[in-house]
Protein backbone atom coordinates (compact mmCIF):
# COMPACT_ATOMS: atom_id res chain seq x y z
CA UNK A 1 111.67 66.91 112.59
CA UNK A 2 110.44 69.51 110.13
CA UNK A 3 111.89 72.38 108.32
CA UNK A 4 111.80 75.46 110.31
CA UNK A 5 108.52 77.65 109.67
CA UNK A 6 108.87 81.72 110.27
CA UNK A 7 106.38 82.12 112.89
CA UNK A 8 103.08 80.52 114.36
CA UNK A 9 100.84 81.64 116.66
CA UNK A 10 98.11 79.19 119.09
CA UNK A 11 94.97 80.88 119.71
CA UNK A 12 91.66 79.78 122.04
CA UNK A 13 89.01 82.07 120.69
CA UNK A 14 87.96 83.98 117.04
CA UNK A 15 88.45 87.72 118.48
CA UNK A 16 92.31 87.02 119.13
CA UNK A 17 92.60 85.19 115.54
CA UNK A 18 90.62 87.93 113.76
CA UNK A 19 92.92 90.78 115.97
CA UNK A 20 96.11 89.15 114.34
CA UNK A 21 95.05 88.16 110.77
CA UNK A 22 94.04 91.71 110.42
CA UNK A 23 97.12 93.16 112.28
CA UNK A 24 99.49 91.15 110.46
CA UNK A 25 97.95 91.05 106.74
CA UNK A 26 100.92 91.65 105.79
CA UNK A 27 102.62 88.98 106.70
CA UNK A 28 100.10 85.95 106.51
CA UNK A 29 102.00 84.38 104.47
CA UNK A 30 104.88 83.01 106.69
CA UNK A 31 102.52 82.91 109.78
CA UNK A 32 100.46 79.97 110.41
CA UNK A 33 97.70 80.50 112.82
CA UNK A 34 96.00 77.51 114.67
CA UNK A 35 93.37 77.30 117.80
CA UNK A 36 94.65 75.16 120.92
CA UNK A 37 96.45 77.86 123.09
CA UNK A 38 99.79 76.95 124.38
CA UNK A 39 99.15 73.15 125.41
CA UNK A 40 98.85 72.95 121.92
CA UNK A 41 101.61 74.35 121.27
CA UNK A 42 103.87 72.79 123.52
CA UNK A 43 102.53 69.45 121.91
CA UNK A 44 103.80 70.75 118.30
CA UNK A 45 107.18 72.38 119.21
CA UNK A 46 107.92 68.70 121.14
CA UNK A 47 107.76 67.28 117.49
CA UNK A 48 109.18 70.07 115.50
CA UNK A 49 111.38 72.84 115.17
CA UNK A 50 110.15 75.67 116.74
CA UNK A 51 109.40 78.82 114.67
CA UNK A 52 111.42 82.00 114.93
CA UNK A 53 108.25 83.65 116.35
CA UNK A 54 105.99 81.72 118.27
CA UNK A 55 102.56 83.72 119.59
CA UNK A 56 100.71 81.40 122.45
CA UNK A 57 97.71 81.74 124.40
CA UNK A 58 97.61 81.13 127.70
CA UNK A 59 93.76 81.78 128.45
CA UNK A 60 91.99 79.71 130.51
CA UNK A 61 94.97 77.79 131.71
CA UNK A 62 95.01 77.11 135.49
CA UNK A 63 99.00 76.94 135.86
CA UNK A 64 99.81 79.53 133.15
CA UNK A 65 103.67 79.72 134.66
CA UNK A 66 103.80 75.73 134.74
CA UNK A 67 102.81 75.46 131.28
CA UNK A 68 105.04 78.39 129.75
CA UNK A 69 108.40 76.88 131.67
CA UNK A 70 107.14 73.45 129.87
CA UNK A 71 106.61 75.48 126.65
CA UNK A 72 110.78 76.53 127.01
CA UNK A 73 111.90 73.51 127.43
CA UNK A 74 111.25 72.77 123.71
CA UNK A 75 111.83 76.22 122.49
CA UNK A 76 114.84 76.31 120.94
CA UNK A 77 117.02 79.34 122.81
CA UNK A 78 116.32 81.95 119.78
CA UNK A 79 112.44 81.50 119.33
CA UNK A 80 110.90 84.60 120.16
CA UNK A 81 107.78 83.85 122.37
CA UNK A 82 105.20 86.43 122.44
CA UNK A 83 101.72 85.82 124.88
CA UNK A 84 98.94 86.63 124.75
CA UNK A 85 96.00 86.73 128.16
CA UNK A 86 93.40 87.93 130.49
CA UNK A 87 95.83 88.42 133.15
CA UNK A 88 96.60 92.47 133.94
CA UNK A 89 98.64 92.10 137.24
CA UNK A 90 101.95 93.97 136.86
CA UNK A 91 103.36 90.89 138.79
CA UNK A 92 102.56 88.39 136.37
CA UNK A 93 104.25 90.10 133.25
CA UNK A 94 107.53 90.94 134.94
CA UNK A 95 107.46 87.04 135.95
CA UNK A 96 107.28 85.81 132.42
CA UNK A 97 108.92 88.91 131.07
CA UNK A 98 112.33 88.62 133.04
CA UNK A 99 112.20 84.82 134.25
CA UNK A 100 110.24 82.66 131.75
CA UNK A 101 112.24 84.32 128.91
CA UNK A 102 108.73 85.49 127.45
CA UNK A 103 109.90 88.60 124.89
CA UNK A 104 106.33 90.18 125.12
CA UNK A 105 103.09 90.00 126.71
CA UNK A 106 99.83 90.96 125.58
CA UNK A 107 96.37 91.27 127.45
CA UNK A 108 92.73 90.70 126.21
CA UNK A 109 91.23 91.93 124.04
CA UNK A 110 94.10 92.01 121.47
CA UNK A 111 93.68 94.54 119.08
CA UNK A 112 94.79 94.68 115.19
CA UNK A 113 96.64 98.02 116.40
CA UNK A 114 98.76 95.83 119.67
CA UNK A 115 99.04 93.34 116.74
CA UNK A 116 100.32 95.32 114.17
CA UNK A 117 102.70 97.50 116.36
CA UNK A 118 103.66 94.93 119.37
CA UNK A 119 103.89 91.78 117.05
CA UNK A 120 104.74 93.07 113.13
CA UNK A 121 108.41 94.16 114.10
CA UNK A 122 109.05 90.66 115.00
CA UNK A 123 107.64 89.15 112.37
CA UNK A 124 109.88 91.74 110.33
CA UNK A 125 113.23 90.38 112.30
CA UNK A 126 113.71 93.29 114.42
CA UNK A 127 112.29 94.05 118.03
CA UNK A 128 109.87 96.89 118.64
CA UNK A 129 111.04 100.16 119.11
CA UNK A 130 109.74 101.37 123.03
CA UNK A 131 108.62 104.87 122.99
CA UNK A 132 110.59 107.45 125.25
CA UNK A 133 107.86 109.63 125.88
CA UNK A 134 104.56 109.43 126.12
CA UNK A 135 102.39 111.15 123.45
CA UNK A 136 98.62 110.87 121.90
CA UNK A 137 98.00 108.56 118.71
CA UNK A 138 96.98 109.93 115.66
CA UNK A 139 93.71 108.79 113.96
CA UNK A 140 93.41 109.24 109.79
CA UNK A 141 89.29 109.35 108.46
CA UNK A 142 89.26 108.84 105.29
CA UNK A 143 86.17 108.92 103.11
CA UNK A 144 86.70 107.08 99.95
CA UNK A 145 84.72 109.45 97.79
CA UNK A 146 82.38 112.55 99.06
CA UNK A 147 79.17 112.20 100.79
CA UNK A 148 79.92 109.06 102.72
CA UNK A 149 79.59 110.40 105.80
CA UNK A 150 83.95 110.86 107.06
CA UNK A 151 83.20 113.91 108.71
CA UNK A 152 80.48 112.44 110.39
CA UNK A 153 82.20 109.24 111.82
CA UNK A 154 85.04 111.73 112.69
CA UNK A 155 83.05 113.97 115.13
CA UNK A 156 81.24 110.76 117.02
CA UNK A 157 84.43 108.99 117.29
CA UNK A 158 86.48 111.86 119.05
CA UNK A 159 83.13 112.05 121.19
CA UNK A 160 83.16 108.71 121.66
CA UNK A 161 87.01 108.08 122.55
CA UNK A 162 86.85 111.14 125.08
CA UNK A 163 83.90 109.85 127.21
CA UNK A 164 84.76 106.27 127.50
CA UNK A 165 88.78 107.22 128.00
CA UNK A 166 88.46 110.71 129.92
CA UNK A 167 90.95 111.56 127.86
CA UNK A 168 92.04 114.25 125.79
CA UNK A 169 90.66 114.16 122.08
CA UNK A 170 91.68 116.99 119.23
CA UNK A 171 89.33 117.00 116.06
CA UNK A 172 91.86 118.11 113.30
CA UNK A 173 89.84 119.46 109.77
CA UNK A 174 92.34 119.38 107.03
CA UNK A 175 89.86 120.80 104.31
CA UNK A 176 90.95 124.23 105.00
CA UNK A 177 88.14 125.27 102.05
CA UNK A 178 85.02 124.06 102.48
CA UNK A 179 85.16 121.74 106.06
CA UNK A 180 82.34 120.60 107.29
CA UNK A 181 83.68 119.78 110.81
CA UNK A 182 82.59 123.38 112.21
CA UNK A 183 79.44 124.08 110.64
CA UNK A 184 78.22 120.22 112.14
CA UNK A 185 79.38 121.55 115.32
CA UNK A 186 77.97 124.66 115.39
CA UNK A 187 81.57 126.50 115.92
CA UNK A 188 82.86 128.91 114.32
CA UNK A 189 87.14 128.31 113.62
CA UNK A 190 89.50 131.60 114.54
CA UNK A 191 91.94 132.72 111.87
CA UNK A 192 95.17 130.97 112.09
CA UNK A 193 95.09 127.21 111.00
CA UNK A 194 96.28 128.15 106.98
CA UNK A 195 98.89 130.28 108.09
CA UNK A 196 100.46 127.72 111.15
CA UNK A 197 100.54 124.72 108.20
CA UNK A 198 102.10 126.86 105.73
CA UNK A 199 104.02 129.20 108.12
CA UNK A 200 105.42 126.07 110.84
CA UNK A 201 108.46 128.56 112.20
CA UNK A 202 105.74 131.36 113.41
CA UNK A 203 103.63 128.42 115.02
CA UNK A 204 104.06 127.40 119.13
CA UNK A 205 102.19 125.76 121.37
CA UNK A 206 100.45 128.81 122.51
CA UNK A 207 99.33 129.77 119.04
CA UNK A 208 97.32 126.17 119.49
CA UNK A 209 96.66 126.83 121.78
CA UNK A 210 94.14 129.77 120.26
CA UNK A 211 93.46 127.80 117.72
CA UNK A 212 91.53 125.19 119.69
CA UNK A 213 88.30 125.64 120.28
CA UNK A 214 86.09 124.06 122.92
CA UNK A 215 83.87 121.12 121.54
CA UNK A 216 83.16 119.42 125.13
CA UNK A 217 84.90 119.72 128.53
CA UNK A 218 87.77 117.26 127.18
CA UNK A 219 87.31 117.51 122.63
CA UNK A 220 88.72 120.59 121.11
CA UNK A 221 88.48 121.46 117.25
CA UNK A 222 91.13 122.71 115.07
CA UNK A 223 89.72 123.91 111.92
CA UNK A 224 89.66 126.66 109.25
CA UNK A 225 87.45 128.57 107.20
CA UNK A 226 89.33 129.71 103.98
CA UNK A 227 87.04 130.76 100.76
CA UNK A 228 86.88 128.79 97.73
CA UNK A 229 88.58 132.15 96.16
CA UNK A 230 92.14 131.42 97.85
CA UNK A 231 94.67 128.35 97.36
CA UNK A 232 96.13 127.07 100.60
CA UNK A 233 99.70 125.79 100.72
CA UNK A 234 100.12 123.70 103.72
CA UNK A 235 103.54 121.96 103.42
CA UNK A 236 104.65 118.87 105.49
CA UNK A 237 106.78 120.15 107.79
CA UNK A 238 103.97 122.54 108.85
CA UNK A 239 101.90 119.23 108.99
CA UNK A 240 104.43 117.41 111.34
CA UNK A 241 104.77 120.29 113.51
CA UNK A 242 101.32 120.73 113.94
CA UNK A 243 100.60 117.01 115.20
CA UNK A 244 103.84 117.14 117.29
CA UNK A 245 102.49 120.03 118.96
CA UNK A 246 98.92 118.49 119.19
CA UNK A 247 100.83 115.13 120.47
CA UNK A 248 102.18 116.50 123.23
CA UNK A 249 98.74 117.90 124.32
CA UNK A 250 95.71 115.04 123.35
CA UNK A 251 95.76 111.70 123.96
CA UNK A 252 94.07 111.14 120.55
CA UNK A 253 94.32 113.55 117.32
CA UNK A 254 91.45 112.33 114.98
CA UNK A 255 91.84 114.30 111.71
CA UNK A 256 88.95 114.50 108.93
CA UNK A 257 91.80 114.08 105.54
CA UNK A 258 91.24 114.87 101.97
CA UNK A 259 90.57 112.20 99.68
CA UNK A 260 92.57 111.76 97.58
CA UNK A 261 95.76 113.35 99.76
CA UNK A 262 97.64 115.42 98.14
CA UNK A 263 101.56 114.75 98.37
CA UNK A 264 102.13 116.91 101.49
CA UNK A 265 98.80 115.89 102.98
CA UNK A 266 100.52 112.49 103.35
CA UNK A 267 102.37 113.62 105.73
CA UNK A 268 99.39 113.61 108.19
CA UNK A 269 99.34 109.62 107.10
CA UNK A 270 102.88 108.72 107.55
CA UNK A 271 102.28 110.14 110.83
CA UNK A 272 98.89 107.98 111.74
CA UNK A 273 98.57 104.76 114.32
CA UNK A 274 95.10 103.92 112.36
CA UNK A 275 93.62 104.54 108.80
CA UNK A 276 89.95 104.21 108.89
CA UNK A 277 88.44 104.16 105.02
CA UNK A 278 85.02 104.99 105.51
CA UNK A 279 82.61 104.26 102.49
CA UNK A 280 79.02 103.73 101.67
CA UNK A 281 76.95 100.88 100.07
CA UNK A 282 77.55 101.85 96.54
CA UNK A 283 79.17 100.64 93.52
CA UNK A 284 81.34 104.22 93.44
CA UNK A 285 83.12 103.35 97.16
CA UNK A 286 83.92 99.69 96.96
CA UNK A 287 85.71 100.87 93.15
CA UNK A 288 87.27 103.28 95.53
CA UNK A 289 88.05 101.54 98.34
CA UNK A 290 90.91 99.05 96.83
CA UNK A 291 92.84 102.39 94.86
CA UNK A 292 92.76 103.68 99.15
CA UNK A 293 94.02 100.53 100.22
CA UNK A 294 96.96 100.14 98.23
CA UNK A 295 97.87 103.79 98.74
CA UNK A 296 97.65 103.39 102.69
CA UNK A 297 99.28 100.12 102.49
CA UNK A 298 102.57 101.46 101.07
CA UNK A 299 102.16 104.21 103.37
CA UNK A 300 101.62 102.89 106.47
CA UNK A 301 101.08 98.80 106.33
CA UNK A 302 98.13 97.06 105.82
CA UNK A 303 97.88 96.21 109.55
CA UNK A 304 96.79 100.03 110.45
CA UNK A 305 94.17 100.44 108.04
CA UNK A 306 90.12 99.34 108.72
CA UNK A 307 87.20 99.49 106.53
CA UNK A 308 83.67 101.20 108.17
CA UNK A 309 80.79 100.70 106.06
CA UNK A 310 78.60 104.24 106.57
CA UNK A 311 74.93 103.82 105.91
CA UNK A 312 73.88 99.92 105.54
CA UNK A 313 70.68 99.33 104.93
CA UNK A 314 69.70 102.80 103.48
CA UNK A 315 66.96 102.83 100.60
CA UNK A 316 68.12 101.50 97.20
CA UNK A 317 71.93 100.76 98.85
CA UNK A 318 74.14 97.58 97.89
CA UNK A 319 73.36 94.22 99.99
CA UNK A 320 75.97 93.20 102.54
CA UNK A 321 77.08 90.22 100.13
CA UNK A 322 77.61 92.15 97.29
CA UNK A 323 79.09 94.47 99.28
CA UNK A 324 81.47 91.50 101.11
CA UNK A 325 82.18 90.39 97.55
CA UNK A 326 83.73 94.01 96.62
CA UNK A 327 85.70 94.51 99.47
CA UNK A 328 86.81 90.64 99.55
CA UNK A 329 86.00 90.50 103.36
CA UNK A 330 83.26 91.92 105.26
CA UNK A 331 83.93 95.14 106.15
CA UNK A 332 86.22 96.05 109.92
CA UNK A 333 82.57 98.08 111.48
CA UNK A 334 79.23 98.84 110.02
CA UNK A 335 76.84 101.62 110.98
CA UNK A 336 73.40 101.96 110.23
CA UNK A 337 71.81 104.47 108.06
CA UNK A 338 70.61 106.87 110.87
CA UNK A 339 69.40 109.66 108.65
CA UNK A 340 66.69 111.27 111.14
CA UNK A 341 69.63 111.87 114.28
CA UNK A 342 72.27 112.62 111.69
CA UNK A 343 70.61 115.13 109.87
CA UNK A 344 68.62 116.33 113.01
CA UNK A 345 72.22 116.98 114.84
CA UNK A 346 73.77 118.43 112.00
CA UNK A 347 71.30 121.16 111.55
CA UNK A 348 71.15 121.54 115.31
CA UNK A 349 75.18 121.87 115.46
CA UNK A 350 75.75 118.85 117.73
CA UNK A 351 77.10 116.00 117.51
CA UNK A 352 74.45 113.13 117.14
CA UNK A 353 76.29 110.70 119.56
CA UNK A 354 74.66 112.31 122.10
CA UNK A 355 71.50 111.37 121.25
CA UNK A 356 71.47 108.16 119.38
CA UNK A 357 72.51 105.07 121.41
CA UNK A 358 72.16 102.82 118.02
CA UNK A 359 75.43 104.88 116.74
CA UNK A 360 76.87 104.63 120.20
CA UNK A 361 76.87 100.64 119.75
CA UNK A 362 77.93 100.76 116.08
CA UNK A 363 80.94 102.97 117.60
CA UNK A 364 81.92 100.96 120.50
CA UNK A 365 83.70 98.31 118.73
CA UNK A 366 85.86 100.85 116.54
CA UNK A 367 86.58 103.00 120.10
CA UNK A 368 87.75 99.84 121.65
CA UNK A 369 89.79 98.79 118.99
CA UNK A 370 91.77 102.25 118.64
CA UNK A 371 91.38 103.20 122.37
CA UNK A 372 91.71 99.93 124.24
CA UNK A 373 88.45 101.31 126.22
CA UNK A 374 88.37 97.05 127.27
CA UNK A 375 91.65 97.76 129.60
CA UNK A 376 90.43 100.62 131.98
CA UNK A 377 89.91 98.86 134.78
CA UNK A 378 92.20 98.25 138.10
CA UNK A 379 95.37 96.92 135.68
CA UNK A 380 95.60 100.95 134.48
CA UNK A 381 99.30 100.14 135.40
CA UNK A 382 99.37 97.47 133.72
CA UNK A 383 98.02 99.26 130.30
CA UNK A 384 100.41 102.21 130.74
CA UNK A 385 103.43 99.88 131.20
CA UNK A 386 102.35 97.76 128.08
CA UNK A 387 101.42 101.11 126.33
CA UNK A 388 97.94 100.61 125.25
């Protein structure tokens, strides 16, 4: 018999070990992560102490409930078992949930975001807080320097998240001088935004109401138009008012943030379920990208933050190994350099998802990782009740 380890989790394929080493970054260093799935496990925990947290996966296992009762009879009583499967049947996780003494159960594809927020309060001691009401996530862009295309990946990705969720998507410019988001769009924002962040007592849901403005049947913009001439004072609690309000309305906020924040723009941070740091091939974003990291890291955990290369492969850019060799991984998502659509839809004012199904499939793996597009299919219940 060993000494007891923190936590260790059995995996059976490279998506669901790449979904928790980047969920739980943090805390790699007390979790060891091995291939096998729960037979594996079971084999292990029959010769050891088993972990405080113990992560198994049951895929592909004919008699999943056989093989979990086995795995309990050499648990020890205060192990907390977390699983992760294909199976979506409401049946099956009230089974394991209430009779197998599973504490939480996880369906394909697992995500860094179920991994960070499902698994990283266990492997901080405490349980996961459930959420009493229902309410949209909120989802940070952040271009590590100008020009590398934030604003851009922004616009798509609320696009992008509404048609392949039908849900409701807010696009939230916080450059209230000099946003792009409108003119890209070809709107033009209403008076109101500056005043509602630095005024949060005269703001209600009806002034929002007003505010947002129709980008497609189910995206709506939220934007502002202040000269360079005037100085803007948004303070945090207008900040936290405003995405409560826009909570309670969208499914999905995805806000276009100034780089660097200022103090009470990191507000809008504290408040985000994902950080995306978008940056370009270049020397000037991967210098960039590490001073973001660490800032979004003590901000919101290392587990909610992803990298998307903009622009790979454009004339004269960095090569994906030197790039790899900056960032110390390869980036989370990579998309092309599409300069003909982008710069065709930007001086149309539309949004060039519509017409360019290479940045649709650059997309798709970023939409499923924040949306959990993957789960919409007949286990909806199922995805409500796990809340993903």
């Amino acid at each position: 018999m060993g000494d007891r380890i923190a936590a260790a989790a059995y995996v059976s394929d490279d998506a669901t070990d790449a979904a928790l080493r980047g969920g739980l970054s943090e805390f790699l260093g007390s979790l060891q992560i091995r291939r096998g799935g729960i037979r594996a496990a079971a084999k292990v925990m029959e010769q050891t102490i088993s972990p405080r947290v113990l992560i198994v996966d049951v895929s592909g296992v004919d008699d999943q409930l056989g093989e979990l009762d086995a795995l309990a009879a050499v648990c020890a009583p205060d192990t907390k078992v977390l699983v992760i499967g294909e199976r979506q049947d409401l049946a099956f996780y009230r089974e394991i949930t209430r009779h197998l003494g599973v504490d939480e159960y996880l369906a394909k594809p697992l995500t860094r975001d179920n991994a960070s927020t499902l698994i990283g309060p266990y492997m901080a001691g405490v349980e996961p807080e459930r959420a009493s009401v229902r309410g949209g996530r909120v989802i940070a862009v952040c271009g590590v320097r100008g020009g590398v295309g934030a604003t851009t990946v922004a616009i798509n990705l609320a696009l992008q998240i509404a048609d392949s969720t039908h849900g409701h998507v807010a696009l939230l410019d916080l450059h209230l001088r000099g946003g792009q988001m409108a003119t890209m769009l070809g709107i033009t924002p209403v008076a109101g935004l500056r005043n509602a962040l630095e005024r949060p007592g005269d703001a209600d849901a009806l002034l929002f109401e007003r505010l947002a403005i129709p980008v497609s049947d189910r995206v709506r913009l939220l934007a502002a138009d202040e000269g360079f001439e005037t100085d803007p004072a948004p303070t945090a609690a207008g900040i936290a008012h405003l995405l409560a309000l826009l909570c309670q309305r969208f499914n999905a906020i995805v806000i276009d943030m100034p780089m660097p924040p200022s103090p009470t723009e990191r507000q809008a941070l504290l408040l985000a379920r994902h950080a995306l740091l978008v940056l370009g091939p270049d020397v000037g974003s991967l210098h960039n990208v590490e001073l973001m990291r660490r800032m979004l890291a003590s901000l919101i955990g290392g587990g909610r933050t992803m990298t998307v290369l903009n622009r790979y492969g454009a004339a004269g850019a960095l090569k994906r190994d030197l790039i790899k060799e900056g960032l110390g991984t390869e980036p989370d998502i990579i998309i092309p350099d599409l300069p003909k659509p982008l710069n065709r839809a930007a001086n149309l004012g539309r949004a060039a998802l519509r017409d360019s199904p290479v940045l649709q499939r650059a997309l798709a793996p970023l939409t499923q990782e924040i949306a959990g597009v993957a789960l919409r299919r007949k286990g909806g219940l199922l995805r409500r009740v796990f809340g993903r």
